[in-house]
C-alpha atoms as a PDB file:
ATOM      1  CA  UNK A   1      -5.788 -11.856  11.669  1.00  0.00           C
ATOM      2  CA  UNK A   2      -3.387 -12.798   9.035  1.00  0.00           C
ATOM      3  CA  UNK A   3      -1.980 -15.439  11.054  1.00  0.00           C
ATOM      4  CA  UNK A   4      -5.389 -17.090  11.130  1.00  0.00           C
ATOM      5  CA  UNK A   5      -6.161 -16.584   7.583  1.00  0.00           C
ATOM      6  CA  UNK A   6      -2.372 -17.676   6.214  1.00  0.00           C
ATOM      7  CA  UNK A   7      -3.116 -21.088   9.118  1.00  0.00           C
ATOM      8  CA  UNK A   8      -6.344 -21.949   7.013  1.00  0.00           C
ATOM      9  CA  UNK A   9      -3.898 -23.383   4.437  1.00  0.00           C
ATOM     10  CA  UNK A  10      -3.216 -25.795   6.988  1.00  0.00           C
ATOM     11  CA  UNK A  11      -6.453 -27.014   6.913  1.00  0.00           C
ATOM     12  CA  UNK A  12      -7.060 -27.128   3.234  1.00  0.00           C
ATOM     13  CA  UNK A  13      -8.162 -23.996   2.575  1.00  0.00           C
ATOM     14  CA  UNK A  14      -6.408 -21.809  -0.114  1.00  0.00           C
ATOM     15  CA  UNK A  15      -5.584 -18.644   1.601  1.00  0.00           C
ATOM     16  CA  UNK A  16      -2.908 -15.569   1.676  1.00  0.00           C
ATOM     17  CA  UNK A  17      -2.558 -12.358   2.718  1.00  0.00           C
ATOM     18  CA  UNK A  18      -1.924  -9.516   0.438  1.00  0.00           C
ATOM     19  CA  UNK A  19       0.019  -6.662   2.358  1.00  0.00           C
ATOM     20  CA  UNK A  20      -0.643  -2.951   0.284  1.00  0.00           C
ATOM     21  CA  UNK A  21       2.175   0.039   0.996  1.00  0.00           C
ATOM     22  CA  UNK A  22       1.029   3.199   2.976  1.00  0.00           C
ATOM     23  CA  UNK A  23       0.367   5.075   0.277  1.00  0.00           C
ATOM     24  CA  UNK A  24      -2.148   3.206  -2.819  1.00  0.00           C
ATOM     25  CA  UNK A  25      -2.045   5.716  -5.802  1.00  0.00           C
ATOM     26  CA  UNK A  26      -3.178   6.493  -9.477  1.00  0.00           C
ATOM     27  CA  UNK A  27      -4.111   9.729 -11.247  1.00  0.00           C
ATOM     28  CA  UNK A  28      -7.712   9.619 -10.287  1.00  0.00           C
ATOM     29  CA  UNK A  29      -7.351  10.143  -6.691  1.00  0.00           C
ATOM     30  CA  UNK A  30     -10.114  11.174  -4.569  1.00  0.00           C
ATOM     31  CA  UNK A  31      -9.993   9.606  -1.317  1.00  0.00           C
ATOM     32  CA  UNK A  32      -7.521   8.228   0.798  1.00  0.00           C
ATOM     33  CA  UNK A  33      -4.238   9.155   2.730  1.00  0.00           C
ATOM     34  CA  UNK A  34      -2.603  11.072  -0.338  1.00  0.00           C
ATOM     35  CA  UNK A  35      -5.503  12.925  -1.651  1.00  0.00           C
ATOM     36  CA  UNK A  36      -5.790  14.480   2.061  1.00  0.00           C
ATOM     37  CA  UNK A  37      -2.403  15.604   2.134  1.00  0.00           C
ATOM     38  CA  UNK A  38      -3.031  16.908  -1.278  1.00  0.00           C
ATOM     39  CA  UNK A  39      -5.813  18.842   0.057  1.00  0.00           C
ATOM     40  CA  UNK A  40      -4.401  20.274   2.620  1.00  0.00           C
ATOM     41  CA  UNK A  41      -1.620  21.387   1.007  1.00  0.00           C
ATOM     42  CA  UNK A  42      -3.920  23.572  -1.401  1.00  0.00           C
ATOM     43  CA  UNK A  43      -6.065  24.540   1.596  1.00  0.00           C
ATOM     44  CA  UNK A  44      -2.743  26.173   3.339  1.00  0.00           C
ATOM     45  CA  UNK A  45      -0.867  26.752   0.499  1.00  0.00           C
ATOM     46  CA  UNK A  46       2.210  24.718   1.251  1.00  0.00           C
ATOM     47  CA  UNK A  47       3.241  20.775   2.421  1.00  0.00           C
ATOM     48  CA  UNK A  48       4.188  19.768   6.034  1.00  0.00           C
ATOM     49  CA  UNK A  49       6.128  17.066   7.377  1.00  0.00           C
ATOM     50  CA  UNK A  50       7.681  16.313  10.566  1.00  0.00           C
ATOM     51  CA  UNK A  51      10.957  16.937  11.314  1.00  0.00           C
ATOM     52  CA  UNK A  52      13.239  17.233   8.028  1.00  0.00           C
ATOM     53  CA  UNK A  53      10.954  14.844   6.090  1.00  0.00           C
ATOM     54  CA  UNK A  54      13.495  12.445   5.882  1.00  0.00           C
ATOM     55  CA  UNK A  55      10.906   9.299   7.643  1.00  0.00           C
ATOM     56  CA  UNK A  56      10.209   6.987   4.648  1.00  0.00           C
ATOM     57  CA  UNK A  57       7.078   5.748   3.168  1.00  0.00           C
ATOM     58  CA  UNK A  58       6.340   3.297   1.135  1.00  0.00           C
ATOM     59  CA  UNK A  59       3.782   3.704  -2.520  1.00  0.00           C
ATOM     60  CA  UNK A  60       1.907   1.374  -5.101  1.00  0.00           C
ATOM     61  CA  UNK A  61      -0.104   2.462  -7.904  1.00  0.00           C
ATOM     62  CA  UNK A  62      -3.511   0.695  -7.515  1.00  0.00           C
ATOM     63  CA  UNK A  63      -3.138  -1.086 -10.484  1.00  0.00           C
ATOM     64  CA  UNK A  64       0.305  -2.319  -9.634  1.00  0.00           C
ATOM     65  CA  UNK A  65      -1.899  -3.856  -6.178  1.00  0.00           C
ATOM     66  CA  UNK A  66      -4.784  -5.301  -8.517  1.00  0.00           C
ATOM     67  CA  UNK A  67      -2.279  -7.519 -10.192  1.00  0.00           C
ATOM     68  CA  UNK A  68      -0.593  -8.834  -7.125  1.00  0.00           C
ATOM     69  CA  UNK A  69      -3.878  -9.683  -5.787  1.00  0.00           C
ATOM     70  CA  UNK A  70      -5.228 -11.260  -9.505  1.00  0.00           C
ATOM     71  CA  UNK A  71      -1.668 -13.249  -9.405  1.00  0.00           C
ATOM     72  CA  UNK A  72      -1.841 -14.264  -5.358  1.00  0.00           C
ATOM     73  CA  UNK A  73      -5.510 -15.646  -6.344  1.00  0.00           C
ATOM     74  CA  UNK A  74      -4.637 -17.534  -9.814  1.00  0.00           C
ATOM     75  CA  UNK A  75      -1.444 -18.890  -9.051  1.00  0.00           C
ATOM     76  CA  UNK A  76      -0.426 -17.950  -5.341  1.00  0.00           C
ATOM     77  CA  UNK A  77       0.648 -20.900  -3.377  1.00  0.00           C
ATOM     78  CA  UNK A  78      -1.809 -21.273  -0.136  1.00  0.00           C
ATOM     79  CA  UNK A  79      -0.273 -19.882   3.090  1.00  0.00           C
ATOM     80  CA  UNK A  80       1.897 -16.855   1.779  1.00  0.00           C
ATOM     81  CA  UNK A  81       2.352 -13.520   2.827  1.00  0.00           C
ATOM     82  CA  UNK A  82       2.646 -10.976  -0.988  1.00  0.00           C
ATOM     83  CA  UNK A  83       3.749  -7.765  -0.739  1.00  0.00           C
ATOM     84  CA  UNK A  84       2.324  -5.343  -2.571  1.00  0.00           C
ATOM     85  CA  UNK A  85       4.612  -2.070  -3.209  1.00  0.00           C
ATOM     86  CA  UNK A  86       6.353  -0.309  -5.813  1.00  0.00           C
ATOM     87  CA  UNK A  87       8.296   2.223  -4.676  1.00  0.00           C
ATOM     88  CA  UNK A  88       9.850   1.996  -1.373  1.00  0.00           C
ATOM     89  CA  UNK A  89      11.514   4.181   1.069  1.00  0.00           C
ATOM     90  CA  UNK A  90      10.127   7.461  -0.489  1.00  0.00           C
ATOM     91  CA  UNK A  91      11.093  10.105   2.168  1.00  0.00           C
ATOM     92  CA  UNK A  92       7.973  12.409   3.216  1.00  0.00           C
ATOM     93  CA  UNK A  93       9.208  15.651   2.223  1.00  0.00           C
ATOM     94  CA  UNK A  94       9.729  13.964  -1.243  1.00  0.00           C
ATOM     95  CA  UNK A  95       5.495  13.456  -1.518  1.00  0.00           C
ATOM     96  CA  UNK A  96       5.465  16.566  -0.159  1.00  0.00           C
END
């Protein structure tokens, strides 16, 4: 898929593709990846990870994402690949 859409700028067509981190956050979470492991940790009572948490994860604040995609569609150059994250290599047991 992004292959296509980044090969429309070949054809005149002002396209990119916006990649967004594992984890999209702000304070008013109520739905996605996070919030459920939020959840479940109050269900239970405690956080799990695999292993010794130590696997990394990437995180953007949804705002942080808004602009790159604002930016990538007012001044983006057509056929590029943005990456949208602001903190990288997070380990697990650190969300947690």
């Amino acid at each position: 898929m992004e292959t296509a859409v980044v090969g429309l700028a070949e054809q005149g067509v002002r396209s990119s593709v916006v990649r967004i981190a594992n984890i999209a956050h702000s304070m008013t979470d109520h739905a996605g990846f996070l919030a459920q492991l939020i959840a479940l940790a109050k269900e239970k009572g405690f956080a799990r990870y695999p292993g010794d948490g130590a696997n990394l994860w990437n995180a953007v604040h949804v705002r942080d994402a808004a602009s790159l995609f604002r930016l990538a569609l007012e001044k983006g150059p057509a056929g590029r690949y943005w990456h949208a994250v602001g903190d990288g290599a997070v380990p697990l047991r650190e969300i947690a």
